[in-house]
PDB file of N, CA and C in Angstrom:
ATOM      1  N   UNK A   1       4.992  22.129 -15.096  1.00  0.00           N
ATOM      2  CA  UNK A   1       4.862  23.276 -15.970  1.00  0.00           C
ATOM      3  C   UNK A   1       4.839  24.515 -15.096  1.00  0.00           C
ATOM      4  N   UNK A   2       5.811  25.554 -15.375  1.00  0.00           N
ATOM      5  CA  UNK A   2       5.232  26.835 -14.739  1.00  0.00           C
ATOM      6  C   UNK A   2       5.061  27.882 -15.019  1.00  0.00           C
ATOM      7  N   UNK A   3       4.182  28.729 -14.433  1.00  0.00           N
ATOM      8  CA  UNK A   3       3.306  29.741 -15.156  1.00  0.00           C
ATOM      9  C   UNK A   3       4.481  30.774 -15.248  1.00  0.00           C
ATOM     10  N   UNK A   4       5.270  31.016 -13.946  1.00  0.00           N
ATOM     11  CA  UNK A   4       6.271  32.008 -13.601  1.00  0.00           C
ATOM     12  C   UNK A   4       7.352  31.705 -13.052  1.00  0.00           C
ATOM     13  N   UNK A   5       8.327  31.556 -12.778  1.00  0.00           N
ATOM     14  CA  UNK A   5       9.488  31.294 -12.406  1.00  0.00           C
ATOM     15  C   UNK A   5       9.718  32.064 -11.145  1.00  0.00           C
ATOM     16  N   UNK A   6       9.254  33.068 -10.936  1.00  0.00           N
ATOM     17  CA  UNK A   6       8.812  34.250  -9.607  1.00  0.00           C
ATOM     18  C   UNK A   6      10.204  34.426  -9.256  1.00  0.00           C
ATOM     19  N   UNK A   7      11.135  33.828  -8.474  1.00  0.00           N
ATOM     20  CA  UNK A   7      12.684  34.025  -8.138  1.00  0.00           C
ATOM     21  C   UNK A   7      12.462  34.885  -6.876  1.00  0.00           C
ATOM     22  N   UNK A   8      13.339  35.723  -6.184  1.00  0.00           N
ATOM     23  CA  UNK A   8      13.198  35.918  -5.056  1.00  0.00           C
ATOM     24  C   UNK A   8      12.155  37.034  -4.678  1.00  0.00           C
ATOM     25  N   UNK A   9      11.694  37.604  -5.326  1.00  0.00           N
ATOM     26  CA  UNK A   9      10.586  39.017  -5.646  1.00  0.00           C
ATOM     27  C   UNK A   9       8.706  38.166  -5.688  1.00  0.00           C
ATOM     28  N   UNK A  10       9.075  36.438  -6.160  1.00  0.00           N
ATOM     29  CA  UNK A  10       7.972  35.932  -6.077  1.00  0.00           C
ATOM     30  C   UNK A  10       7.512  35.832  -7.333  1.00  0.00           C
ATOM     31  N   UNK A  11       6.041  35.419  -7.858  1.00  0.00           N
ATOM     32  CA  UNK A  11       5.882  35.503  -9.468  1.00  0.00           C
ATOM     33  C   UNK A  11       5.103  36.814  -9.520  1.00  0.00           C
ATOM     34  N   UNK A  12       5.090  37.172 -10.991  1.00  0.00           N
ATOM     35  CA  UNK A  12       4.553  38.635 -11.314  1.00  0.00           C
ATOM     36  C   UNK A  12       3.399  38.418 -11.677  1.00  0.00           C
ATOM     37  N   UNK A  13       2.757  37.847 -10.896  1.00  0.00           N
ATOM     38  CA  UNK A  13       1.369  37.846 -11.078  1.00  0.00           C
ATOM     39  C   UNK A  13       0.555  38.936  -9.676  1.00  0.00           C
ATOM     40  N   UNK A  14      -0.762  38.442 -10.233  1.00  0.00           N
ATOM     41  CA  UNK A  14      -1.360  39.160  -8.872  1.00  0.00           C
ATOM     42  C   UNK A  14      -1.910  37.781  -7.878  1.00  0.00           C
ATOM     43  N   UNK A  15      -1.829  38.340  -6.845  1.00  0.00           N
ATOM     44  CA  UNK A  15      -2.724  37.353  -5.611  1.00  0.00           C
ATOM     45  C   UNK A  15      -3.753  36.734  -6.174  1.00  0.00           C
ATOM     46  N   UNK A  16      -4.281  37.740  -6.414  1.00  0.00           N
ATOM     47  CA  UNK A  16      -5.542  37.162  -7.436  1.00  0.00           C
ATOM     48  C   UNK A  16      -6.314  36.178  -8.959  1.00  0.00           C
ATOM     49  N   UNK A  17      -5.088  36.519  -9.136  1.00  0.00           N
ATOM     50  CA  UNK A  17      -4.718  35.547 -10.165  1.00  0.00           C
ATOM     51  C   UNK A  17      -4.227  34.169  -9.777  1.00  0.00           C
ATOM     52  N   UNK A  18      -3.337  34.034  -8.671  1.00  0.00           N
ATOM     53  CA  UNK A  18      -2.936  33.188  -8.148  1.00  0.00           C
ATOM     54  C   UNK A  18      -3.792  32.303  -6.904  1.00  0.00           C
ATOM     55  N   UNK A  19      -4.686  33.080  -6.558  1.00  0.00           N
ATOM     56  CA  UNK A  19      -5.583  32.373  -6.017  1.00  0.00           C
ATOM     57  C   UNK A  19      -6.996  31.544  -7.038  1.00  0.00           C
ATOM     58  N   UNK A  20      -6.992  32.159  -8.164  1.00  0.00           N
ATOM     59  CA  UNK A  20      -7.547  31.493  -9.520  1.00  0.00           C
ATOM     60  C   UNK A  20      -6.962  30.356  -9.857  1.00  0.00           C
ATOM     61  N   UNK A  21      -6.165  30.663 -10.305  1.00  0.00           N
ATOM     62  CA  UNK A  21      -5.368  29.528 -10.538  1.00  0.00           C
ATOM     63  C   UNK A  21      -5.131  28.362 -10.204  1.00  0.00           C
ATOM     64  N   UNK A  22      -4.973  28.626  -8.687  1.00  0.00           N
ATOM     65  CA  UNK A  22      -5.084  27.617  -7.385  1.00  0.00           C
ATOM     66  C   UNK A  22      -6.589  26.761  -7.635  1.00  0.00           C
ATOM     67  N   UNK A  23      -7.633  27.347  -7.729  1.00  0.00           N
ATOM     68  CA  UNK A  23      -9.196  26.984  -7.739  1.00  0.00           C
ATOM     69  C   UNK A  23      -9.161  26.329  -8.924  1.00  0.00           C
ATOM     70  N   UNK A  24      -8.544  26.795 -10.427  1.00  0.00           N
ATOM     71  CA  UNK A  24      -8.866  25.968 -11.154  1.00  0.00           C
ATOM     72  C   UNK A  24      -7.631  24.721 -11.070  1.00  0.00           C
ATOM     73  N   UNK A  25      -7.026  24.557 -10.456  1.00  0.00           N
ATOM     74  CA  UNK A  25      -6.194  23.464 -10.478  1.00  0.00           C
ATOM     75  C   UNK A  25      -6.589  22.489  -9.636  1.00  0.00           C
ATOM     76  N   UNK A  26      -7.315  22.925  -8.521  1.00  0.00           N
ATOM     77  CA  UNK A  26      -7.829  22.101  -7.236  1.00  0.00           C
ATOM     78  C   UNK A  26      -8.874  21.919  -8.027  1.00  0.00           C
ATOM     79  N   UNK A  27      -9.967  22.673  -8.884  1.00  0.00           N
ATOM     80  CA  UNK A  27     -11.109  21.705  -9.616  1.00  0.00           C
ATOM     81  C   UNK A  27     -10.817  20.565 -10.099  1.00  0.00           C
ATOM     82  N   UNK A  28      -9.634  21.005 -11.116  1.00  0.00           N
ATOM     83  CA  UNK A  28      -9.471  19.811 -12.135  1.00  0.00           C
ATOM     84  C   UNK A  28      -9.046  18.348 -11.700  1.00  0.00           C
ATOM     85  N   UNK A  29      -8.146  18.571 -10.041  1.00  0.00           N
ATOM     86  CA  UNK A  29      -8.286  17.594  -9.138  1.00  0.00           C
ATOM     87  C   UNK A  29      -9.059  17.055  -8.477  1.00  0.00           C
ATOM     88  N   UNK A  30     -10.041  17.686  -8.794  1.00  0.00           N
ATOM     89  CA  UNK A  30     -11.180  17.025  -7.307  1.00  0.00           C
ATOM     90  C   UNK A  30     -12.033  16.036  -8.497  1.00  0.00           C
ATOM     91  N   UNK A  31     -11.614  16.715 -10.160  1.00  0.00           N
ATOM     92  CA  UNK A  31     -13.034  16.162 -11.056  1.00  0.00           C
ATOM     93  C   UNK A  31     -12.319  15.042 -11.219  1.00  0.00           C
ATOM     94  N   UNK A  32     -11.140  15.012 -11.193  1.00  0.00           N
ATOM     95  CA  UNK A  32     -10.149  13.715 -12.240  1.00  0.00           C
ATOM     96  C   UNK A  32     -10.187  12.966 -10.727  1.00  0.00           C
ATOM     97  N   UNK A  33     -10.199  12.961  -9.659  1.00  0.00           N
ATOM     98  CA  UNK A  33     -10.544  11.844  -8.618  1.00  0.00           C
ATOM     99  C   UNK A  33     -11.730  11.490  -8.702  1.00  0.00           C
ATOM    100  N   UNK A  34     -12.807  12.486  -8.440  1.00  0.00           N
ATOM    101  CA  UNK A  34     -14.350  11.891  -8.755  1.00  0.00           C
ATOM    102  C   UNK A  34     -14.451  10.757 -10.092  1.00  0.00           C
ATOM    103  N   UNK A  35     -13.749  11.236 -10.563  1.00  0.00           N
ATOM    104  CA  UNK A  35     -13.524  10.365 -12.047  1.00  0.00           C
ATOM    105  C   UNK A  35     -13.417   8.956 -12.027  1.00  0.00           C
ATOM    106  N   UNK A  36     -12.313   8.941 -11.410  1.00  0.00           N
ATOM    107  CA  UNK A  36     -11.812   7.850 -11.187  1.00  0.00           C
ATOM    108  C   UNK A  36     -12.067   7.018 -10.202  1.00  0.00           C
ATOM    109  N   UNK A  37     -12.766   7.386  -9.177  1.00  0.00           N
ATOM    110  CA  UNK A  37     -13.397   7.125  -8.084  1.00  0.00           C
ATOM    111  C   UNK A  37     -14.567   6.018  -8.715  1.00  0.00           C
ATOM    112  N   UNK A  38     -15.334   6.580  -9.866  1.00  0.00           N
ATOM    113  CA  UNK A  38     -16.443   6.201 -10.255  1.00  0.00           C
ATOM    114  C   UNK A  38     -16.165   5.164 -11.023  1.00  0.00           C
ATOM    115  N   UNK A  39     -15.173   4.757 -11.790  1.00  0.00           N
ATOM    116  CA  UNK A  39     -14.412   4.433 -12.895  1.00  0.00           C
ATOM    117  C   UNK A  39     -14.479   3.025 -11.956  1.00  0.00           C
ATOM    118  N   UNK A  40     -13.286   2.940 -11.141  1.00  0.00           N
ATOM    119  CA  UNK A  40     -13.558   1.802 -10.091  1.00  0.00           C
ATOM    120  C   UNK A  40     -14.277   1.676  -9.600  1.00  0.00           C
ATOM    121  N   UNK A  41     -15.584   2.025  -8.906  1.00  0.00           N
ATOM    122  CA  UNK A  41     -16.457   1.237  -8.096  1.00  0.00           C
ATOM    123  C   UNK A  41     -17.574   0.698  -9.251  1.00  0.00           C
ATOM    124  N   UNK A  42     -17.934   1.440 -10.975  1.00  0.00           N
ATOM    125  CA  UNK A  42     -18.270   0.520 -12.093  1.00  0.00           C
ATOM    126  C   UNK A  42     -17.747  -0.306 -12.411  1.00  0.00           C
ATOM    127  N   UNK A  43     -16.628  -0.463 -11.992  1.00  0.00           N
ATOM    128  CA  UNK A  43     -16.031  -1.574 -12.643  1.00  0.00           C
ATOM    129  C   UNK A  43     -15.525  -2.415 -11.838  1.00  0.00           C
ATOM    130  N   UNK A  44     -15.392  -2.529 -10.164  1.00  0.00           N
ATOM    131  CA  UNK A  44     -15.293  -2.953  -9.076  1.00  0.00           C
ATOM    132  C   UNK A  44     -15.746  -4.847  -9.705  1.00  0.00           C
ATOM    133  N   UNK A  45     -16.523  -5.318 -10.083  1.00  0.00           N
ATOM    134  CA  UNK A  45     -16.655  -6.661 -10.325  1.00  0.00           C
ATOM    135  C   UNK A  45     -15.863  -7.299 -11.400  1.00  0.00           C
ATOM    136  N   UNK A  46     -15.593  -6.872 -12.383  1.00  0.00           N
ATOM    137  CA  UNK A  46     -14.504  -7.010 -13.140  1.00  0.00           C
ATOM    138  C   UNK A  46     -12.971  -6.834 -12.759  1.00  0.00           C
ATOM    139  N   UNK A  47     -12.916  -5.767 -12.301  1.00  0.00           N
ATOM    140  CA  UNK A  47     -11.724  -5.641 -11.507  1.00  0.00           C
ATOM    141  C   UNK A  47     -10.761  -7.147 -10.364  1.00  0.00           C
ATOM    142  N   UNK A  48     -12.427  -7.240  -9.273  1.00  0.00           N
ATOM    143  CA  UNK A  48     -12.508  -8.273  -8.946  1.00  0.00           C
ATOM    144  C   UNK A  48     -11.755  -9.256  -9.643  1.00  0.00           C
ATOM    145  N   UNK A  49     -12.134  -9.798 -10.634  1.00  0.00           N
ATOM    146  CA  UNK A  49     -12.271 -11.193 -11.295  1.00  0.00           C
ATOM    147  C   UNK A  49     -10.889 -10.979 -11.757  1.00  0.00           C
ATOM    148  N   UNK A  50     -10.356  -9.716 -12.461  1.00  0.00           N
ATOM    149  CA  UNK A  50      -8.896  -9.715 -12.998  1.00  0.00           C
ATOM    150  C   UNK A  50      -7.975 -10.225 -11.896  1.00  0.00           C
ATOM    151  N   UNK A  51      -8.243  -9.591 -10.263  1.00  0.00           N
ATOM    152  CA  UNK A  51      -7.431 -10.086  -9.429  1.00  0.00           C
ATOM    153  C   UNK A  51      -7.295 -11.182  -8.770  1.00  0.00           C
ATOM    154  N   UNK A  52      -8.517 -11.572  -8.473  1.00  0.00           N
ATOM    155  CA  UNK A  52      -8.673 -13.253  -8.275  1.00  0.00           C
ATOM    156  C   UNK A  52      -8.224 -13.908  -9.041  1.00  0.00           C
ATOM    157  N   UNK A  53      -7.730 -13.775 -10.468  1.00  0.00           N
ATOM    158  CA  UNK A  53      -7.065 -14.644 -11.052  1.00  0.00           C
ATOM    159  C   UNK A  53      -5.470 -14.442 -11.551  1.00  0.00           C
ATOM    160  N   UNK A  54      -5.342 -12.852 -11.245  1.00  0.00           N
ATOM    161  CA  UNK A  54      -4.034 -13.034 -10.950  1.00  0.00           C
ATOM    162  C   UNK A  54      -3.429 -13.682  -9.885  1.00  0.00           C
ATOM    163  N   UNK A  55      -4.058 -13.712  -8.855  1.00  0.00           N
ATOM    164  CA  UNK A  55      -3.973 -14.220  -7.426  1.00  0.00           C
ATOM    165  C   UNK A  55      -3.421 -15.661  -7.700  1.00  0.00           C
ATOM    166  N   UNK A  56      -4.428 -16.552  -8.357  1.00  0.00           N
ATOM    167  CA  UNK A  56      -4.411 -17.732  -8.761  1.00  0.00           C
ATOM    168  C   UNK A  56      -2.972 -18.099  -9.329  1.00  0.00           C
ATOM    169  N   UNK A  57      -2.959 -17.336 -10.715  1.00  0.00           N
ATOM    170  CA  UNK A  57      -1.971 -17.589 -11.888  1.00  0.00           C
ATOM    171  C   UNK A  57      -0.889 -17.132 -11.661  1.00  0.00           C
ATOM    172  N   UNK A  58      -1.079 -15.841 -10.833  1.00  0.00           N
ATOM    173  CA  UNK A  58       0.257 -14.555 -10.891  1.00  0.00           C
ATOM    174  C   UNK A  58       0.550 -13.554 -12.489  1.00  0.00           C
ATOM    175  N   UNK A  59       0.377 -14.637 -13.397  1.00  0.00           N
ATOM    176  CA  UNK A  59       0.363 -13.690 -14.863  1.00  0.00           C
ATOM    177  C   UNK A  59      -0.944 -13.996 -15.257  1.00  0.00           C
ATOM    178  N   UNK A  60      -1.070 -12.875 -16.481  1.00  0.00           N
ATOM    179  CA  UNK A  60      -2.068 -13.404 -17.554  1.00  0.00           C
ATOM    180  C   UNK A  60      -1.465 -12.740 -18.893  1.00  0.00           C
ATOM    181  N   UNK A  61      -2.007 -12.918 -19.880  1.00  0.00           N
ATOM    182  CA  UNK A  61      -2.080 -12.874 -21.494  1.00  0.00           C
ATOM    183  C   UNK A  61      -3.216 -11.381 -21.550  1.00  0.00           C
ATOM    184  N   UNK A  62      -2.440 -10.607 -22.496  1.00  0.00           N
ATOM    185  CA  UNK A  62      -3.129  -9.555 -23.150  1.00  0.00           C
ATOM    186  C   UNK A  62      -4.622 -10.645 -23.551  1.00  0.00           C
ATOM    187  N   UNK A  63      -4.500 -11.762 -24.331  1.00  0.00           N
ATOM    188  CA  UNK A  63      -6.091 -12.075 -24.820  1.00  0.00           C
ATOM    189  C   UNK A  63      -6.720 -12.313 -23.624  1.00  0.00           C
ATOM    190  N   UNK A  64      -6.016 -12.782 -22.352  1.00  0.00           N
ATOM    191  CA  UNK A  64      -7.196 -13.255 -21.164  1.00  0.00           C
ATOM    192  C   UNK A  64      -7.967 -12.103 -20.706  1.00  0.00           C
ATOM    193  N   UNK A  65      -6.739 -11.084 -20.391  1.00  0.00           N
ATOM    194  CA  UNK A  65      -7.669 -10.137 -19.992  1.00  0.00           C
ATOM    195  C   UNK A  65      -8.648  -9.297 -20.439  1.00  0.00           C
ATOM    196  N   UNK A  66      -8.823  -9.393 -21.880  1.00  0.00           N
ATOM    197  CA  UNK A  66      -9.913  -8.905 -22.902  1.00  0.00           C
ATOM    198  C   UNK A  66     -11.155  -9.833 -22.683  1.00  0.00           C
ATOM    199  N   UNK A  67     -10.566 -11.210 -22.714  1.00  0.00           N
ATOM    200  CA  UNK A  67     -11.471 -12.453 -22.686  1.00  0.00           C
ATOM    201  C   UNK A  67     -12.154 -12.006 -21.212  1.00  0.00           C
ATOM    202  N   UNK A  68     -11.881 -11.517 -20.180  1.00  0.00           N
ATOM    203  CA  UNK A  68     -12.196 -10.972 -19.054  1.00  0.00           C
ATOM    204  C   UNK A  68     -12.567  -9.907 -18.717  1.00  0.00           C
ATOM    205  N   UNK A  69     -12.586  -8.718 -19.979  1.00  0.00           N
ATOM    206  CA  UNK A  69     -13.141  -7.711 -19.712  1.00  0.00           C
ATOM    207  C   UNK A  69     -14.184  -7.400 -20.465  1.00  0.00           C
ATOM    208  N   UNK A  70     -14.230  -8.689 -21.471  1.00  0.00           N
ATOM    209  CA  UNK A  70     -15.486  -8.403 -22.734  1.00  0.00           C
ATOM    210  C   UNK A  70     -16.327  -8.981 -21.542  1.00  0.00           C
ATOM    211  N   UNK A  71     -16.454 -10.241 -20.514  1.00  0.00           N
ATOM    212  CA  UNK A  71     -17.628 -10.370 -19.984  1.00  0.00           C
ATOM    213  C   UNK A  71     -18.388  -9.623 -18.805  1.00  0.00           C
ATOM    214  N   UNK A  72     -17.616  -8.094 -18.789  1.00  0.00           N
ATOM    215  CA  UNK A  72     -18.355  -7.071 -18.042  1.00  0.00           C
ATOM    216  C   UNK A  72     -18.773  -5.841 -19.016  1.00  0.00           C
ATOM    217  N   UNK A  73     -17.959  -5.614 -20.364  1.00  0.00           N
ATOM    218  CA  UNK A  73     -18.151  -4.542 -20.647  1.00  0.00           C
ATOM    219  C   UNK A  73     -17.813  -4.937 -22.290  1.00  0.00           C
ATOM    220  N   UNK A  74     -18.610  -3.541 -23.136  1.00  0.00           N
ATOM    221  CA  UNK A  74     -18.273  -3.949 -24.110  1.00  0.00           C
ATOM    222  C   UNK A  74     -16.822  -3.525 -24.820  1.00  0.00           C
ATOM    223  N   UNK A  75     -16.358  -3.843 -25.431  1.00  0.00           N
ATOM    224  CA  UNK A  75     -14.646  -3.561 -26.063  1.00  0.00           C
ATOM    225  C   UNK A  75     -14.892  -3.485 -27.159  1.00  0.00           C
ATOM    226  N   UNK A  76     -14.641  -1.859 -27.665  1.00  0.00           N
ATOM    227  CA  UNK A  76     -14.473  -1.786 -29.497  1.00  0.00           C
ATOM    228  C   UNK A  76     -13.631  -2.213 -29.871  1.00  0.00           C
ATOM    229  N   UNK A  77     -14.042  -2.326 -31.254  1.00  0.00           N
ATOM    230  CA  UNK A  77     -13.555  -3.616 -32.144  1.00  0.00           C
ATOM    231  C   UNK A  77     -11.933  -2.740 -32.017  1.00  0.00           C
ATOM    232  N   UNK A  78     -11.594  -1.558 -32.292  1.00  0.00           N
ATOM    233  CA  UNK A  78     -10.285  -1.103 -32.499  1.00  0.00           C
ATOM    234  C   UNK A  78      -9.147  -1.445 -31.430  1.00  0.00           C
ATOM    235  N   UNK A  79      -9.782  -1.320 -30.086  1.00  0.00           N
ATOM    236  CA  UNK A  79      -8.970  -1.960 -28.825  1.00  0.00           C
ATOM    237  C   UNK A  79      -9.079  -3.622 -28.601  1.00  0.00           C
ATOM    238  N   UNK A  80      -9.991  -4.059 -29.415  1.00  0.00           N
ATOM    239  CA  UNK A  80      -9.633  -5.845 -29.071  1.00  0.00           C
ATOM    240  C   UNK A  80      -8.580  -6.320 -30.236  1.00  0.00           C
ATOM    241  N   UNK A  81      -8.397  -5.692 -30.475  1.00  0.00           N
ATOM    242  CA  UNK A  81      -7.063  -6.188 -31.921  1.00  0.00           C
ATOM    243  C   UNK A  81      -6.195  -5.566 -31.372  1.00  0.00           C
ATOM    244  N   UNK A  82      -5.888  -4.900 -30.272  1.00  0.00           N
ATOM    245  CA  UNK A  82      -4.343  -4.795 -29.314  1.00  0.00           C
ATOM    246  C   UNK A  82      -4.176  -5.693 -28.871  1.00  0.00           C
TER     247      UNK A  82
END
């Protein structure tokens, strides 16, 4: 997506703006890694178990891996009927 197209003159913004910009884009990166960072190491034992048995099998079934993720976490009823 871009804010300005700038072309050889640069974008018509100010420095300042553009150094904003910069800050809120590097936030929203640093939060969506922290994010996800956290995301896996909660779920690091489950994770586990999905790969050890891909390891094993090589495939699995949409139901196994539910059957494998209901015994770390809970799964609403709307996502276990995918």
């Amino acid at each position: 997506i871009a804010i300005d197209d700038g072309g050889f003159g640069g974008p018509s913004y100010s420095e300042e703006l553009g150094e904003k910009i910069d800050a809120a884009i590097r936030q929203l990166s640093d939060e969506g890694y922290t994010l996800a960072i956290k995301l896996l190491m909660d779920n690091r034992a489950c994770l586990d178990r999905l790969a050890d048995e891909l390891v094993e099998e090589e495939t699995m079934s949409g139901t196994r891996l539910r059957e494998i993720v209901k015994m770390y976490t809970e799964v609403p009823d709307k996502l276990a009927a995918v």
